[in-house]
PDB file of N, CA and C in Angstrom:
ATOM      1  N   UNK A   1      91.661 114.760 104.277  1.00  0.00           N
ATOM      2  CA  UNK A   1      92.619 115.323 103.351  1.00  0.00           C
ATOM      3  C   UNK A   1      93.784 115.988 104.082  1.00  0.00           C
ATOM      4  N   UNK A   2      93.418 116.903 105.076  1.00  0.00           N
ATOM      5  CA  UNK A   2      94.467 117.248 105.411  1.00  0.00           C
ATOM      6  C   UNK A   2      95.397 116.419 106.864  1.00  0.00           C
ATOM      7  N   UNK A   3      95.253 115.523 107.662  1.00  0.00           N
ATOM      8  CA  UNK A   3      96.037 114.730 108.127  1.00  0.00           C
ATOM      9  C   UNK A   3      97.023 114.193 107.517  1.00  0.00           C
ATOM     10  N   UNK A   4      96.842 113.637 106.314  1.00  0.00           N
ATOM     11  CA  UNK A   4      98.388 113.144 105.047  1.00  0.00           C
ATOM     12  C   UNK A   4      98.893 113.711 104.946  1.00  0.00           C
ATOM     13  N   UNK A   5      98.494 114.649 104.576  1.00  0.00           N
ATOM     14  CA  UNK A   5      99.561 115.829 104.046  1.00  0.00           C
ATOM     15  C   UNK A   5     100.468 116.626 105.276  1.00  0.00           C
ATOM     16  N   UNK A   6      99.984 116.866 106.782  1.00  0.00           N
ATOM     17  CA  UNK A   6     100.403 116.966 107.969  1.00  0.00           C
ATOM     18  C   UNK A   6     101.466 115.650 107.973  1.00  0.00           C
ATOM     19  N   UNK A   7     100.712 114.503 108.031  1.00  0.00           N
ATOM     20  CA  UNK A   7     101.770 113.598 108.094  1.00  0.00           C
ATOM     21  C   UNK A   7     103.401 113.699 107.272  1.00  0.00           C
ATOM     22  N   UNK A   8     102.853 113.756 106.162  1.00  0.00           N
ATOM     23  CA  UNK A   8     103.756 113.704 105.223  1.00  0.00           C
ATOM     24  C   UNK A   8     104.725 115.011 105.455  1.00  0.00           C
ATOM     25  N   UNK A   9     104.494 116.226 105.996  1.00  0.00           N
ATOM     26  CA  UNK A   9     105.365 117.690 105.941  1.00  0.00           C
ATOM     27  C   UNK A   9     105.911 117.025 107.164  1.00  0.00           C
ATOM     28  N   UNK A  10     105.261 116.375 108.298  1.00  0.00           N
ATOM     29  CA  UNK A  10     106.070 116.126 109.376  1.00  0.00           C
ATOM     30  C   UNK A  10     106.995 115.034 109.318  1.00  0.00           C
ATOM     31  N   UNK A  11     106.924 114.224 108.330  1.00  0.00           N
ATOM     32  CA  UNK A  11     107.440 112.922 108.032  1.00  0.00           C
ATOM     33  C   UNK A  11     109.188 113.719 107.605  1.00  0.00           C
ATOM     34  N   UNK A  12     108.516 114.231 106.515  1.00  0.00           N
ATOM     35  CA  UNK A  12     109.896 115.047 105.626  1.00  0.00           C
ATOM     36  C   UNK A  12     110.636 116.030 106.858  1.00  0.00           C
ATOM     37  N   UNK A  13     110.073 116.674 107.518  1.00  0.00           N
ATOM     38  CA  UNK A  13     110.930 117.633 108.891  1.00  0.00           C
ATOM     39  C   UNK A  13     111.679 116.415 109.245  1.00  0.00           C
ATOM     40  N   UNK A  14     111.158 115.213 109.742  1.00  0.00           N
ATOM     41  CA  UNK A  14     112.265 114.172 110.824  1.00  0.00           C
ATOM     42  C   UNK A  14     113.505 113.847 109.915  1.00  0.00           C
ATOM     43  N   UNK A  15     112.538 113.296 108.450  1.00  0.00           N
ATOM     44  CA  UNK A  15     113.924 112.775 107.366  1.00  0.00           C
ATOM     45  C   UNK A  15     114.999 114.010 107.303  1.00  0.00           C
ATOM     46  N   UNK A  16     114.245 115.161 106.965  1.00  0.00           N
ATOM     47  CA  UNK A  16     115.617 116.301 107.163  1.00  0.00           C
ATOM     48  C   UNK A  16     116.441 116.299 108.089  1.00  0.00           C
ATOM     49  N   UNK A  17     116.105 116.485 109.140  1.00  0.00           N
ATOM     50  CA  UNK A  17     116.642 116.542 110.606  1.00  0.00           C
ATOM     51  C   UNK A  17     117.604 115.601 110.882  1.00  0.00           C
ATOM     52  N   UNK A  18     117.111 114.414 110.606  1.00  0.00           N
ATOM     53  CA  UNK A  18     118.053 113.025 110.490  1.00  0.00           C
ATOM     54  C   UNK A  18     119.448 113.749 109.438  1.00  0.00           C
ATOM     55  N   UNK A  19     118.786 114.035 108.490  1.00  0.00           N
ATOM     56  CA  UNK A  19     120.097 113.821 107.416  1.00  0.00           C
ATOM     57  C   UNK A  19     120.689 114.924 107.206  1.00  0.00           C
ATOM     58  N   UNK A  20     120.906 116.361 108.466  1.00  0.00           N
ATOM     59  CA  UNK A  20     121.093 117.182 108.130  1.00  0.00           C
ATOM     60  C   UNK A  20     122.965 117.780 107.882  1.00  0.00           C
ATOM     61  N   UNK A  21     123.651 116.357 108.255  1.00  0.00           N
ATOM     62  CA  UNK A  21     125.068 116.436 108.060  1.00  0.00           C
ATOM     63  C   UNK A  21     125.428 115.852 106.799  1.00  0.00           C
ATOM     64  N   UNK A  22     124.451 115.223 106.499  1.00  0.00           N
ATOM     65  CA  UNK A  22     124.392 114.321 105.056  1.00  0.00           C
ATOM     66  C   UNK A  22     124.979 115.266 103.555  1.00  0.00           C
ATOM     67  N   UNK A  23     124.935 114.222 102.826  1.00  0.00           N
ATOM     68  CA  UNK A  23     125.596 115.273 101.421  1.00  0.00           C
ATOM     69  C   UNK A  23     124.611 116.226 101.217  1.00  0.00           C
ATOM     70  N   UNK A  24     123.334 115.967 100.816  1.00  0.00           N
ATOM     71  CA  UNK A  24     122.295 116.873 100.568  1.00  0.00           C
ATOM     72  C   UNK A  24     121.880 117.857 101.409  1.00  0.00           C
ATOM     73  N   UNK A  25     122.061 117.445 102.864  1.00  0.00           N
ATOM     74  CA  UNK A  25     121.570 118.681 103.630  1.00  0.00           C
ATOM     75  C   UNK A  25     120.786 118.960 103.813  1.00  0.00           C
ATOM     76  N   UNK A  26     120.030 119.506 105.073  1.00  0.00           N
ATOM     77  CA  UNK A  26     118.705 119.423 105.358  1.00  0.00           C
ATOM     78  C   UNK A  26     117.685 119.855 104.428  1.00  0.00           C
ATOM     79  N   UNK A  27     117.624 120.991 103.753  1.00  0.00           N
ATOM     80  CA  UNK A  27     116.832 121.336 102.839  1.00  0.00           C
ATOM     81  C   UNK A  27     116.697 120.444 101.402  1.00  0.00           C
ATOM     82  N   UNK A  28     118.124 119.734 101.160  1.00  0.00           N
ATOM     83  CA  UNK A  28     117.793 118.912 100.038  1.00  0.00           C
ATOM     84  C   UNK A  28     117.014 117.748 100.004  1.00  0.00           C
ATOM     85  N   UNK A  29     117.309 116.791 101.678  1.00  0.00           N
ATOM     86  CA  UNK A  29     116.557 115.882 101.715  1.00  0.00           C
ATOM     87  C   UNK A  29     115.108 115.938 102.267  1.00  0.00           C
ATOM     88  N   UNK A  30     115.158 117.676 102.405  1.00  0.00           N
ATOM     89  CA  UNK A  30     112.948 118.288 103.183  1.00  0.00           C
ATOM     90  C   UNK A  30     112.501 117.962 101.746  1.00  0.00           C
ATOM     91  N   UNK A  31     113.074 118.563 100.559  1.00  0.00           N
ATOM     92  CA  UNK A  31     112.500 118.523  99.286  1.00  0.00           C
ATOM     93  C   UNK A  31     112.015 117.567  98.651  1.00  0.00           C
ATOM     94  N   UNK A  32     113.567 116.813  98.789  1.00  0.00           N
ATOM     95  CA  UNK A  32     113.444 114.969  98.109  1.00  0.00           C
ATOM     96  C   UNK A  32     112.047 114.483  98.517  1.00  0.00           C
ATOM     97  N   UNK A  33     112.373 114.456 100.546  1.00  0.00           N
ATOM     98  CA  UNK A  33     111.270 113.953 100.723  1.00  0.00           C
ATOM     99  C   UNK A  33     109.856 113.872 100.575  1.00  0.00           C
ATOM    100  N   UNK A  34     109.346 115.609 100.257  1.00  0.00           N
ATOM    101  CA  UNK A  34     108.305 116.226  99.827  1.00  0.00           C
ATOM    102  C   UNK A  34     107.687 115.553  98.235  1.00  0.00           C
ATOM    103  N   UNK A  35     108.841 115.408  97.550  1.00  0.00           N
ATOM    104  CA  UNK A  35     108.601 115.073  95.917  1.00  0.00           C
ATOM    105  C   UNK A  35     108.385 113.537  96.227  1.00  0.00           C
ATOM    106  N   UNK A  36     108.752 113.019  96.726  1.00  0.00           N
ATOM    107  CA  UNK A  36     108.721 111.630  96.881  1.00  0.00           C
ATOM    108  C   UNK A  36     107.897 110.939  97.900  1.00  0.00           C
ATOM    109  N   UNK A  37     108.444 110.740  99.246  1.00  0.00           N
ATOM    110  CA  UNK A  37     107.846 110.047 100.402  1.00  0.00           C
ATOM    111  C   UNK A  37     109.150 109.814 101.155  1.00  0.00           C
ATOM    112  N   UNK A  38     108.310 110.677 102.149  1.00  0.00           N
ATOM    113  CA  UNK A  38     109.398 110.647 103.783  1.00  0.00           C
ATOM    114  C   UNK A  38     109.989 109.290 103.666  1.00  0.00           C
ATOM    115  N   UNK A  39     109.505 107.713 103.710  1.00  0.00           N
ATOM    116  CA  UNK A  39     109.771 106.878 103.362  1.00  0.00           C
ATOM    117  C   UNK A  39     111.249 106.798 102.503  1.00  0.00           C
ATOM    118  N   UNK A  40     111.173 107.130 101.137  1.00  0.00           N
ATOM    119  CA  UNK A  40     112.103 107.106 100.567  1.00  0.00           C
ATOM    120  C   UNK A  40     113.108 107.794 100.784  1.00  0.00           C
ATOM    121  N   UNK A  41     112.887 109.499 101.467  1.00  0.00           N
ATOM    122  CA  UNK A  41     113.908 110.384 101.961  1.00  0.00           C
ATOM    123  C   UNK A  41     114.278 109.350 102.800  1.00  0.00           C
ATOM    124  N   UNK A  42     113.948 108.570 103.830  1.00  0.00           N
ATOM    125  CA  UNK A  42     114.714 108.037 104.654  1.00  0.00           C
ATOM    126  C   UNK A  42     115.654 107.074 104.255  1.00  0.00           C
ATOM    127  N   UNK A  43     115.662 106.286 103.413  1.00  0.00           N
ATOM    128  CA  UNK A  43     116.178 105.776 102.068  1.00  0.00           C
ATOM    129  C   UNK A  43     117.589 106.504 102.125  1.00  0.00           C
ATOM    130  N   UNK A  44     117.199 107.285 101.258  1.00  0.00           N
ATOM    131  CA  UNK A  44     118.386 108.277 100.753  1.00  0.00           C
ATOM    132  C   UNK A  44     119.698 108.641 101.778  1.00  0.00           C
ATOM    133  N   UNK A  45     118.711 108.712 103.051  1.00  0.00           N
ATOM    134  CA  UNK A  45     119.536 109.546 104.648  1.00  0.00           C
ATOM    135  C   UNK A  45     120.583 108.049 104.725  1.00  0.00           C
ATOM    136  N   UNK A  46     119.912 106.879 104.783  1.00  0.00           N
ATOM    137  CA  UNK A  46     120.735 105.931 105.229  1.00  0.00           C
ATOM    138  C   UNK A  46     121.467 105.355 104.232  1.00  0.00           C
ATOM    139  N   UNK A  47     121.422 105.938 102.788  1.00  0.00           N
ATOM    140  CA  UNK A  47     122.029 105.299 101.784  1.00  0.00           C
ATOM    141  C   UNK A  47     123.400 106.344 102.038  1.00  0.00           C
ATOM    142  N   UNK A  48     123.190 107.608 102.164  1.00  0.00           N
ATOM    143  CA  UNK A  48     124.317 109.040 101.603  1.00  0.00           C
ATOM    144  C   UNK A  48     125.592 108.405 102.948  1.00  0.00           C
ATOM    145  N   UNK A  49     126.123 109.548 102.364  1.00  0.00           N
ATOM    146  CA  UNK A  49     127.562 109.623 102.721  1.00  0.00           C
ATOM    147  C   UNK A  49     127.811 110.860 103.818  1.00  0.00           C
ATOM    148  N   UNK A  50     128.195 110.471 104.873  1.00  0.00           N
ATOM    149  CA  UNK A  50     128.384 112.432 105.655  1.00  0.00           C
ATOM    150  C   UNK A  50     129.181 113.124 104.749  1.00  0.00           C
ATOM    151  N   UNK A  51     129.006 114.132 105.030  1.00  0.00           N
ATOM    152  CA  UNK A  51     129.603 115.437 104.371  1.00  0.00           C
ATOM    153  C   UNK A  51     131.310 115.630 104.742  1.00  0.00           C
ATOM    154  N   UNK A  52     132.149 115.835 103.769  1.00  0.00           N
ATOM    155  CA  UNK A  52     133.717 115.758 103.913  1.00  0.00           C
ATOM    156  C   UNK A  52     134.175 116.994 104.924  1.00  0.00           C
ATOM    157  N   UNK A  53     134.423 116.874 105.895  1.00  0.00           N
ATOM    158  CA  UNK A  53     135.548 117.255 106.480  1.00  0.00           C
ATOM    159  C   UNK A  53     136.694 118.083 106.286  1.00  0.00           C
ATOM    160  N   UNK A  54     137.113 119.315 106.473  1.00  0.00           N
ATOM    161  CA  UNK A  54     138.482 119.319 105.622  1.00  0.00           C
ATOM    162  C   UNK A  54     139.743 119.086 107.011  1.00  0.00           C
ATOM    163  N   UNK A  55     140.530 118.543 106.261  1.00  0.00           N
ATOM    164  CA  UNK A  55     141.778 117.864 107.133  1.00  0.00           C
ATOM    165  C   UNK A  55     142.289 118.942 108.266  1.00  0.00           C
ATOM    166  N   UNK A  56     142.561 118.331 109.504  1.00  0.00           N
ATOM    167  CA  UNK A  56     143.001 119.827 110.192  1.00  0.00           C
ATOM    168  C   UNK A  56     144.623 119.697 109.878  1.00  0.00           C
ATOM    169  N   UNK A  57     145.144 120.669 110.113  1.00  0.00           N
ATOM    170  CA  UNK A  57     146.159 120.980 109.657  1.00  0.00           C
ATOM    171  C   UNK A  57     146.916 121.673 111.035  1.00  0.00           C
ATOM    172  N   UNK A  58     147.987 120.617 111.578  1.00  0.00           N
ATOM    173  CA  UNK A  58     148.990 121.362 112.637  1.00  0.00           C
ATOM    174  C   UNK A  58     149.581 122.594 112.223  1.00  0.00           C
ATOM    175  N   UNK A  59     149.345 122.486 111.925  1.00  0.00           N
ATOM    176  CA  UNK A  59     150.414 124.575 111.686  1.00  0.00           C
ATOM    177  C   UNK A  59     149.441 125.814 110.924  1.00  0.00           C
ATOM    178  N   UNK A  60     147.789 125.677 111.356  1.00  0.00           N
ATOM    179  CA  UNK A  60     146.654 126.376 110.744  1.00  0.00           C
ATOM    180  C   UNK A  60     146.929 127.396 112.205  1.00  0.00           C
ATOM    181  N   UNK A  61     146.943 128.915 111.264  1.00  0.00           N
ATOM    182  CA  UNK A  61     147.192 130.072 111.953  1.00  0.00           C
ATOM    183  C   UNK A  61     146.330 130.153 112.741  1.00  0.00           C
ATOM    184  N   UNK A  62     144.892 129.512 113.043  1.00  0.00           N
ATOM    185  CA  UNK A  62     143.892 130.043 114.143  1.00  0.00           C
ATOM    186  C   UNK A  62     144.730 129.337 115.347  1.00  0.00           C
ATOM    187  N   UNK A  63     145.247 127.875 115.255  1.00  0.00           N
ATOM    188  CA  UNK A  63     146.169 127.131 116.404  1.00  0.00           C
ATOM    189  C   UNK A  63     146.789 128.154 116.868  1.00  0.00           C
ATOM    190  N   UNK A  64     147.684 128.666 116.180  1.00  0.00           N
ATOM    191  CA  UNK A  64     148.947 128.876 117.009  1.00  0.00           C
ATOM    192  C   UNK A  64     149.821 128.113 117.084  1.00  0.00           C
ATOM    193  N   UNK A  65     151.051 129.008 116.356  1.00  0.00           N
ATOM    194  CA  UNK A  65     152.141 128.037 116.670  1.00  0.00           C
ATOM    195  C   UNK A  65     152.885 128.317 117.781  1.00  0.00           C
ATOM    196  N   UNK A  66     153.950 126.948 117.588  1.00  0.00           N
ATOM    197  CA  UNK A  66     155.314 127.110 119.188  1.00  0.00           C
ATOM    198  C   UNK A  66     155.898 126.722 118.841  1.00  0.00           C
TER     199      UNK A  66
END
């Protein structure tokens, strides 16, 4: 009984880990994977989208201007 379930919490840590830039984010895809199967979290990791970026901007006051 308890090896699966080891498996499975350790399964869901890697799928998180993998997808932790992902839209969901590490904790969303530990969960997914938990409710579902590491399996399918992994699914999800290679289906999603990375997470947006915001544009840098030449004239952002931390730069410095000249």
């Amino acid at each position: 009984m308890l090896p699966p379930l080891i498996l499975a919490l350790g399964g869901s840590l890697v799928v998180a880990f993998l997808g932790r830039n992902q839209r969901f984010g590490f904790w969303g895809l530990f969960f997914c994977s938990l409710l579902l199967t590491p399996v399918i979290g992994l699914l999800i990791v290679l289906g999603s989208h990375n997470r947006r970026r915001p544009a840098e901007c030449p004239y952002h006051p931390a730069k410095g201007r000249r």
